[in-house]
Protein backbone atom coordinates (compact mmCIF):
# COMPACT_ATOMS: atom_id res chain seq x y z
CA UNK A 1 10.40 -21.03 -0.46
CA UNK A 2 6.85 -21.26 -1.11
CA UNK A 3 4.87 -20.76 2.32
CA UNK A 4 1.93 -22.92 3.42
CA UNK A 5 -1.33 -21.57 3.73
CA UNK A 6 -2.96 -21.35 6.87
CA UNK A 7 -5.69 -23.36 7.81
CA UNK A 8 -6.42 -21.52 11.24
CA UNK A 9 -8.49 -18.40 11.34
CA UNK A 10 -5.43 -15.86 10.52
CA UNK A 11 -4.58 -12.86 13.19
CA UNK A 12 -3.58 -9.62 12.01
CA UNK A 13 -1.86 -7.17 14.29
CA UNK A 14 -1.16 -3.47 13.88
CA UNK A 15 1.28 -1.40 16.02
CA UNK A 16 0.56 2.23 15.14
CA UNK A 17 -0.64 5.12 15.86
CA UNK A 18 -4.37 5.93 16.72
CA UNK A 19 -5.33 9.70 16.35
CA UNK A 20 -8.82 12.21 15.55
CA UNK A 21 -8.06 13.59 12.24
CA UNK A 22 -9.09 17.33 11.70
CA UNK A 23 -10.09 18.01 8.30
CA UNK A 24 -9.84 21.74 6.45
CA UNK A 25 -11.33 21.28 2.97
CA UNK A 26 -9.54 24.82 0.64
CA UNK A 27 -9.14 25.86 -2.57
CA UNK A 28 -5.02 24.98 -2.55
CA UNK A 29 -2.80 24.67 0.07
CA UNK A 30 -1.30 27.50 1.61
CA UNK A 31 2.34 28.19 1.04
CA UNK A 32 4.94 28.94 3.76
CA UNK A 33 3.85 32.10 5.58
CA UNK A 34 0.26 32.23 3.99
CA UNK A 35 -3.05 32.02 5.54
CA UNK A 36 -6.12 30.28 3.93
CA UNK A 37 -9.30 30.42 5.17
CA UNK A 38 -12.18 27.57 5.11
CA UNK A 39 -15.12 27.26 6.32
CA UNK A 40 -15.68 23.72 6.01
CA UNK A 41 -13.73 21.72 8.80
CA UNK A 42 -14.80 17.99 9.78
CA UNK A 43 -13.80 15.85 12.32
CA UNK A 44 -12.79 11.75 11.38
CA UNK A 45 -11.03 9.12 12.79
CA UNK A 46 -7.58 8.26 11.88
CA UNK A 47 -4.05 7.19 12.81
CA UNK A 48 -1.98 5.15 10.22
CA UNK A 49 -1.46 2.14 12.58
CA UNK A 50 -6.17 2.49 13.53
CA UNK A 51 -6.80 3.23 9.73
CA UNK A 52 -4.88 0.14 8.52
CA UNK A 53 -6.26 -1.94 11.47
CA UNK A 54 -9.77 -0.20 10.19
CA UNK A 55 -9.27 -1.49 6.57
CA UNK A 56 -7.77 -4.91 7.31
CA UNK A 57 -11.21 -5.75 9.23
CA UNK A 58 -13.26 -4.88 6.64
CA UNK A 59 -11.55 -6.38 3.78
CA UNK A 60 -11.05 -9.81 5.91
CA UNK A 61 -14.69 -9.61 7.48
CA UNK A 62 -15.87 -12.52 8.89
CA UNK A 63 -12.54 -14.54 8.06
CA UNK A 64 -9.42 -12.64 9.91
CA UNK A 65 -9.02 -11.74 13.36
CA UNK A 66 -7.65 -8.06 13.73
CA UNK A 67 -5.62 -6.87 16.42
CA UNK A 68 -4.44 -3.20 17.28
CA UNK A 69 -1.84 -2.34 19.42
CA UNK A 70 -1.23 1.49 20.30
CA UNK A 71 -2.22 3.99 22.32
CA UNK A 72 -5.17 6.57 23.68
CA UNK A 73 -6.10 9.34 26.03
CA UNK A 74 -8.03 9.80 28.81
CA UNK A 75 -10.47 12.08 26.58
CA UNK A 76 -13.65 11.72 24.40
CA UNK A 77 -11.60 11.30 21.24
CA UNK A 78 -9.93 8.26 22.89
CA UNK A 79 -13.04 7.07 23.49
CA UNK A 80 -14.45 7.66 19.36
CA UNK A 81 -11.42 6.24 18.21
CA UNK A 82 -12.55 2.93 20.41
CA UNK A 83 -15.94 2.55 18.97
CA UNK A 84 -14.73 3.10 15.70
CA UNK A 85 -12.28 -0.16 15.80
CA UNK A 86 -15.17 -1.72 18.00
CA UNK A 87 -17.81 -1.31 14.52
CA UNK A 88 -16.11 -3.26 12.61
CA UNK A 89 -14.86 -5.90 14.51
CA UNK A 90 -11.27 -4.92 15.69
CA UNK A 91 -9.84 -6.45 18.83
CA UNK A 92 -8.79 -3.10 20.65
CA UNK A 93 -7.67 -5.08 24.41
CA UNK A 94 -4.09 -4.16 23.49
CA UNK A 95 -4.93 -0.43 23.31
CA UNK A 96 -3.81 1.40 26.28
CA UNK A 97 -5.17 4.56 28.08
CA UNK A 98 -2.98 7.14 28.75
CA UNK A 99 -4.15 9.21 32.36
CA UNK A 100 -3.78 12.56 31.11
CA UNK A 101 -2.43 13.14 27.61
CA UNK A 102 -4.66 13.76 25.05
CA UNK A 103 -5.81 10.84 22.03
CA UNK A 104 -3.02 11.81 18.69
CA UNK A 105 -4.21 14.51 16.26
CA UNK A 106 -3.93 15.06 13.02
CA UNK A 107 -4.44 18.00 11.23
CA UNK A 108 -5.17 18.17 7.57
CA UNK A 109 -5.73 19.81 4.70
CA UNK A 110 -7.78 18.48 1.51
CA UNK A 111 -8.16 20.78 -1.80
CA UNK A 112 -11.12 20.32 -4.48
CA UNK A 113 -8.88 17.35 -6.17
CA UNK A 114 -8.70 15.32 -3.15
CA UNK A 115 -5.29 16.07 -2.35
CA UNK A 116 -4.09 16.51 1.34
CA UNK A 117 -1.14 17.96 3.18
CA UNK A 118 -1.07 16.45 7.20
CA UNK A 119 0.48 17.59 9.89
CA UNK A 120 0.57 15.09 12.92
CA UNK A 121 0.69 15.63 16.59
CA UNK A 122 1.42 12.27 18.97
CA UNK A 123 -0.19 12.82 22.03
CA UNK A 124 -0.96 9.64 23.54
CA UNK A 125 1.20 7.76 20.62
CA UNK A 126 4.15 8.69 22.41
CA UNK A 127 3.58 6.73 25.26
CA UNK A 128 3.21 3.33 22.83
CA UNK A 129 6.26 1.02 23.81
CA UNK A 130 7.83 -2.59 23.11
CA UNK A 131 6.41 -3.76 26.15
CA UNK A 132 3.16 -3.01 24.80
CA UNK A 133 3.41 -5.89 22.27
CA UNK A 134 4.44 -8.96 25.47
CA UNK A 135 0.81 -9.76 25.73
CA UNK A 136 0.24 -10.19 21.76
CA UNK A 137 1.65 -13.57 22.04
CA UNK A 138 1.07 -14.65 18.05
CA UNK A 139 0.31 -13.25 14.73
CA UNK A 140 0.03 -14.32 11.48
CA UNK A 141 0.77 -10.96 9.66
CA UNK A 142 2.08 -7.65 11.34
CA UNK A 143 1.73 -4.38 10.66
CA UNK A 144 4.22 -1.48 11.34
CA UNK A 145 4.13 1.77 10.01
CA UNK A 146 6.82 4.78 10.79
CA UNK A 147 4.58 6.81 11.91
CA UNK A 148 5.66 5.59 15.64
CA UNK A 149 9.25 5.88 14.81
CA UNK A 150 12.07 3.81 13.99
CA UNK A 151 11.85 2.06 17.65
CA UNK A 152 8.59 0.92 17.56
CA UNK A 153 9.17 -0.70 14.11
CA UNK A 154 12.11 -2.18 15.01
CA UNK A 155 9.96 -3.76 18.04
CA UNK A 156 7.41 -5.23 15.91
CA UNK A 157 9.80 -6.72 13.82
CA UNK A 158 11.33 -8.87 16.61
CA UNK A 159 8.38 -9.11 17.29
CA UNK A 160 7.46 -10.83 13.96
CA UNK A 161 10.79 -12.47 14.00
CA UNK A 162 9.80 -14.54 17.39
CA UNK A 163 6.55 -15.93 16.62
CA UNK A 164 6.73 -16.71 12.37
CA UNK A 165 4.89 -13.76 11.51
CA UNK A 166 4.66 -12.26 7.71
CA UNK A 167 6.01 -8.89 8.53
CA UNK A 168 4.70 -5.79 6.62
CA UNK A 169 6.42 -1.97 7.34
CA UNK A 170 5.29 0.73 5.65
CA UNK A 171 7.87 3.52 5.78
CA UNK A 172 6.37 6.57 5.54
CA UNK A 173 7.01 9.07 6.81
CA UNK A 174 10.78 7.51 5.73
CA UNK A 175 12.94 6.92 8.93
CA UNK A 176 16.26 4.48 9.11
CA UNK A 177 15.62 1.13 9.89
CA UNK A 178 18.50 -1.65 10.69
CA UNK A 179 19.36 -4.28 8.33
CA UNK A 180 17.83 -6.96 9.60
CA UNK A 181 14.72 -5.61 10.18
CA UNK A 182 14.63 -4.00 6.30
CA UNK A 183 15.61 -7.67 5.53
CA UNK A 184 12.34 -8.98 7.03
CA UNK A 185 9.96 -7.09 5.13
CA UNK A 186 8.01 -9.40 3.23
CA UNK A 187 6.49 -6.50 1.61
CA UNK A 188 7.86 -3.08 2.58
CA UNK A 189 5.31 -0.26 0.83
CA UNK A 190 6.58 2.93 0.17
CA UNK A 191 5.16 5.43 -2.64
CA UNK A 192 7.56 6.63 -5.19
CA UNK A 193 8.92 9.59 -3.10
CA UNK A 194 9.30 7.53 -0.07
CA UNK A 195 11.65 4.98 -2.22
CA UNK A 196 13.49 7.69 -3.86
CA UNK A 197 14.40 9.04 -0.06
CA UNK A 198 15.14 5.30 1.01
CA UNK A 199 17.88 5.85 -1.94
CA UNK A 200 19.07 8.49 -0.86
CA UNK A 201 20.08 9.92 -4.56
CA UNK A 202 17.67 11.82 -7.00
CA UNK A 203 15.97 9.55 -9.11
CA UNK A 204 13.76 11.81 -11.02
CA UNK A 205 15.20 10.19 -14.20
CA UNK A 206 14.58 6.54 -13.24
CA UNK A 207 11.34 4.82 -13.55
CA UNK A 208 9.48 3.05 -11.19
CA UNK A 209 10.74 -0.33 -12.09
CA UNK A 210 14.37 0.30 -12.26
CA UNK A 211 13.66 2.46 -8.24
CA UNK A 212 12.13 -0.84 -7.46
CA UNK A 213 14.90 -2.76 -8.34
CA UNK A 214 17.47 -0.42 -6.92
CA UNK A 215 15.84 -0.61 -3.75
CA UNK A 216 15.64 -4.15 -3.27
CA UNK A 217 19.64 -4.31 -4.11
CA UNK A 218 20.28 -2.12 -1.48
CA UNK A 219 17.35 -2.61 1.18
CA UNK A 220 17.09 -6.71 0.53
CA UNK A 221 14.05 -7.07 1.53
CA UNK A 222 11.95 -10.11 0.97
CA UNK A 223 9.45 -8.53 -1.19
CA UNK A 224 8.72 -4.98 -1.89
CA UNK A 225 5.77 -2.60 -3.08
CA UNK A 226 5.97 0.76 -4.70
CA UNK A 227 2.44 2.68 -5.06
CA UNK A 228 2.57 5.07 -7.47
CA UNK A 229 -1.08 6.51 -7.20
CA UNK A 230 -3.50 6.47 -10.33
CA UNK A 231 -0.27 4.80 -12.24
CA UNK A 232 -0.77 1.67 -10.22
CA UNK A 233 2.25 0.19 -8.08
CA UNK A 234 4.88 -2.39 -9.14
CA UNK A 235 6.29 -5.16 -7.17
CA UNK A 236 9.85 -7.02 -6.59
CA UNK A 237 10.52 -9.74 -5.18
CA UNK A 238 12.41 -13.14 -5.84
CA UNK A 239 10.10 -13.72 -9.20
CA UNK A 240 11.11 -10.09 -10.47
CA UNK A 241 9.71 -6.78 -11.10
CA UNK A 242 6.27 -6.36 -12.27
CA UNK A 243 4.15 -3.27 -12.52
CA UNK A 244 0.13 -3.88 -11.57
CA UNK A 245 -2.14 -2.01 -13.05
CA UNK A 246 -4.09 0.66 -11.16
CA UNK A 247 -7.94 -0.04 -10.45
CA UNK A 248 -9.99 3.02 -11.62
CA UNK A 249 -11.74 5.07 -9.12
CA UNK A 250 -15.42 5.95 -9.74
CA UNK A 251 -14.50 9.35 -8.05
CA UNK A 252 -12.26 11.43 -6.04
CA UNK A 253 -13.48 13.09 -3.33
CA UNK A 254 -10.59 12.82 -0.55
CA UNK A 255 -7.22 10.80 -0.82
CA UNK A 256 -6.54 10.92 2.70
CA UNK A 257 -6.30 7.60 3.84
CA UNK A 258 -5.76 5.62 0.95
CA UNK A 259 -2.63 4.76 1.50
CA UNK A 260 -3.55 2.69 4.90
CA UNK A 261 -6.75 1.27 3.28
CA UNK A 262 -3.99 -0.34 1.02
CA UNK A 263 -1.67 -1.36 3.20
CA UNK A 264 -4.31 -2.99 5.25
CA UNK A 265 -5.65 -5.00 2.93
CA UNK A 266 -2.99 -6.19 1.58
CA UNK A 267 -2.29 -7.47 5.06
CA UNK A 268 -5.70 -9.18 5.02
CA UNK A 269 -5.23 -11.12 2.00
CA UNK A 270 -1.47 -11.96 3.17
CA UNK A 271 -2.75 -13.82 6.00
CA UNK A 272 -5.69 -15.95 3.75
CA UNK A 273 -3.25 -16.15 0.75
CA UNK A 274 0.77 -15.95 0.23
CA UNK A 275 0.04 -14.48 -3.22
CA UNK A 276 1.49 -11.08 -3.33
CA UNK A 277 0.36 -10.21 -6.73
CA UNK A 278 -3.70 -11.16 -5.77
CA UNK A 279 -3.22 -9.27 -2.54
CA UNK A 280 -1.75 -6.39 -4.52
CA UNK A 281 -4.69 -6.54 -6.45
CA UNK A 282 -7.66 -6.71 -3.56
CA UNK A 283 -5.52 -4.04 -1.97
CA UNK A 284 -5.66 -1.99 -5.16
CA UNK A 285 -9.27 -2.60 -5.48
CA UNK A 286 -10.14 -1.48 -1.24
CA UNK A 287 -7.94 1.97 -2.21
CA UNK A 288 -9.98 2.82 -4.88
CA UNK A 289 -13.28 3.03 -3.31
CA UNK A 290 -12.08 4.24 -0.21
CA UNK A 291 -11.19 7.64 -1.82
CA UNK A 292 -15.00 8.06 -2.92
CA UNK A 293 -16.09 9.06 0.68
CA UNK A 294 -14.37 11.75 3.04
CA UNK A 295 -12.19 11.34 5.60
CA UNK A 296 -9.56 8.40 5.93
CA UNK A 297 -12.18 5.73 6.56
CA UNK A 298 -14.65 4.49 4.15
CA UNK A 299 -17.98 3.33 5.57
CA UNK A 300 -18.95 0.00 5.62
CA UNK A 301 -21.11 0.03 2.46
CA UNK A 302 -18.06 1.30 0.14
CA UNK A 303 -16.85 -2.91 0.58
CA UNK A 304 -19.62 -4.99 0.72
CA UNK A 305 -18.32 -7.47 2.97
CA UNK A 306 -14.66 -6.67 1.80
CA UNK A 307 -12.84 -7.83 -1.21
CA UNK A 308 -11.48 -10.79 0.13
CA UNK A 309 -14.85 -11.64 1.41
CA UNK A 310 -16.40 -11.12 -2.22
CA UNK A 311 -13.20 -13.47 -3.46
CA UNK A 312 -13.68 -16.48 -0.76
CA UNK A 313 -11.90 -19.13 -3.52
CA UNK A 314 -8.29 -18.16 -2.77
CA UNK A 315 -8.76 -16.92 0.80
CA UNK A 316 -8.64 -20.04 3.78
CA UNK A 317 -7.98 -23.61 3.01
């Protein structure tokens, strides 16, 4: 069924995780038992749920509202993960303070390619609950990554469920979801390892179309997106399977990130525009630039008011 476009200014909410990302850049990544040494280690922001959140206000500036729902400490990092959300425009009263745990961390590595290996510590994220999400009241599209957990997910989608929202999950790292809540996803975004786990067979044999297609005979959800990197993604849903090309990046300088920077546009253009494929491709477009810049966060200037800002024919009506 086609869906109506919205003639209200849209709200996007994200349940996820808020953290300070700590940043080793090295020559490779160390194998099990092996010690590397750096001396270049930077401090971001970061989170999956605050980096989506982060790119969904951007790419919808001046058109979408943004919402974030998670969690913080009682420390300074709580407080720089605030004023990040706060610069461009994110609505952070759903974020709670937690009196003495420390904001989520995550530690990472990043080699001379842009690659990164991330290990992720909760803190604060831990403390994020269902009842967290009473007070959100509507949304147009939500956000859930696994990054929370299966419970949290699961949350947001009854969430979704309750008040008409376009529900995106984004299961990575992979954890098992229920039926109904797979069912919803209208997309769910894994990357090509992520779908091969959601199989639960090896797959190195199959391409990405024939995984996609698997996985939406045996997940059923409403739509789905596999990234596959610099090859691009490919989509299925009820029109078929499709592969979109990949949008060249000018340079490489850290990947970290680009996942969410995906994900949350896409959300973005979901709530202006049912069109999965043009939101696919806007999406495309923010992950490209965003891996020009360190960190998980692009600044401002890498958008330019955002690509659905740029694109204002297809966004509200």
């Amino acid at each position: 069924m086609k869906r109506e476009q919205v003639t209200h200014q849209p709200v996007v909410l994200v349940f996820g995780a808020i953290n300070q990302d700590e940043v080793a850049r090295v020559d490779r990544h160390p194998l099990p038992g092996e010690t590397v040494v750096t001396d270049t280690i930077n401090v971001y922001q970061g989170g999956k749920g605050a980096n989506q959140a982060f790119a969904a206000a951007i790419a919808g500036a001046g058109v979408t509202v943004v919402r974030m729902v998670g969690a913080i400490g009682d420390d300074a990092a709580g407080d720089a993960a605030l004023d990040s959300l706060h610069s461009v425009g994110v609505d952070t009263t759903l974020v709670k303070q937690v009196s003495g745990r420390p904001t989520g961390r995550a530690y990472i590595t990043v080699t001379e390619d842009g690659q990164n290996s991330i290990v992720v510590g909760l803190g604060a994220n831990a403390f994020v609950s269902p009842t967290n999400l009473v007070a959100a009241q509507r949304a147009d599209v939500a956000i859930a990554q696994t990054e929370l957990g299966a419970a949290a997910t699961e949350a947001l989608a009854a969430f979704a469920r309750s008040c008409g929202a376009r529900l995106i999950i984004n299961d990575g790292p992979v954890v098992s979801l229920s039926a109904d809540t797979l069912e919803l996803a209208d997309p769910l975004i894994v990357n090509q390892h992520e779908a091969a786990d959601l199989l639960g067979d090896p797959v190195d044999h199959v391409g990405p179309e024939r995984l996609a297609t698997l996985l939406m005979g045996q997940l059923g959800s409403r739509s789905l997106v596999v990234t596959l990197g610099g090859d691009g993604c490919v989509i299925a849903d009820g029109h078929g399977v499709r592969r979109v090309a990949a949008v060249k990046a000018e340079r490489v300088v850290d990947t970290t990130g680009a996942g969410d920077t995906f994900v949350g546009a896409l959300a973005a253009s979901l709530a202006l525009d049912p069109d999965l494929d043009l939101a696919v491709t806007r999406a495309a477009e923010a992950a490209a630039h965003s891996v020009a810049w360190p960190g998980a966060r692009p600044p401002l200037s890498a958008f330019a008011g955002g690509p659905i800002a740029r694109n204002p024919a297809k966004a509200v009506r």
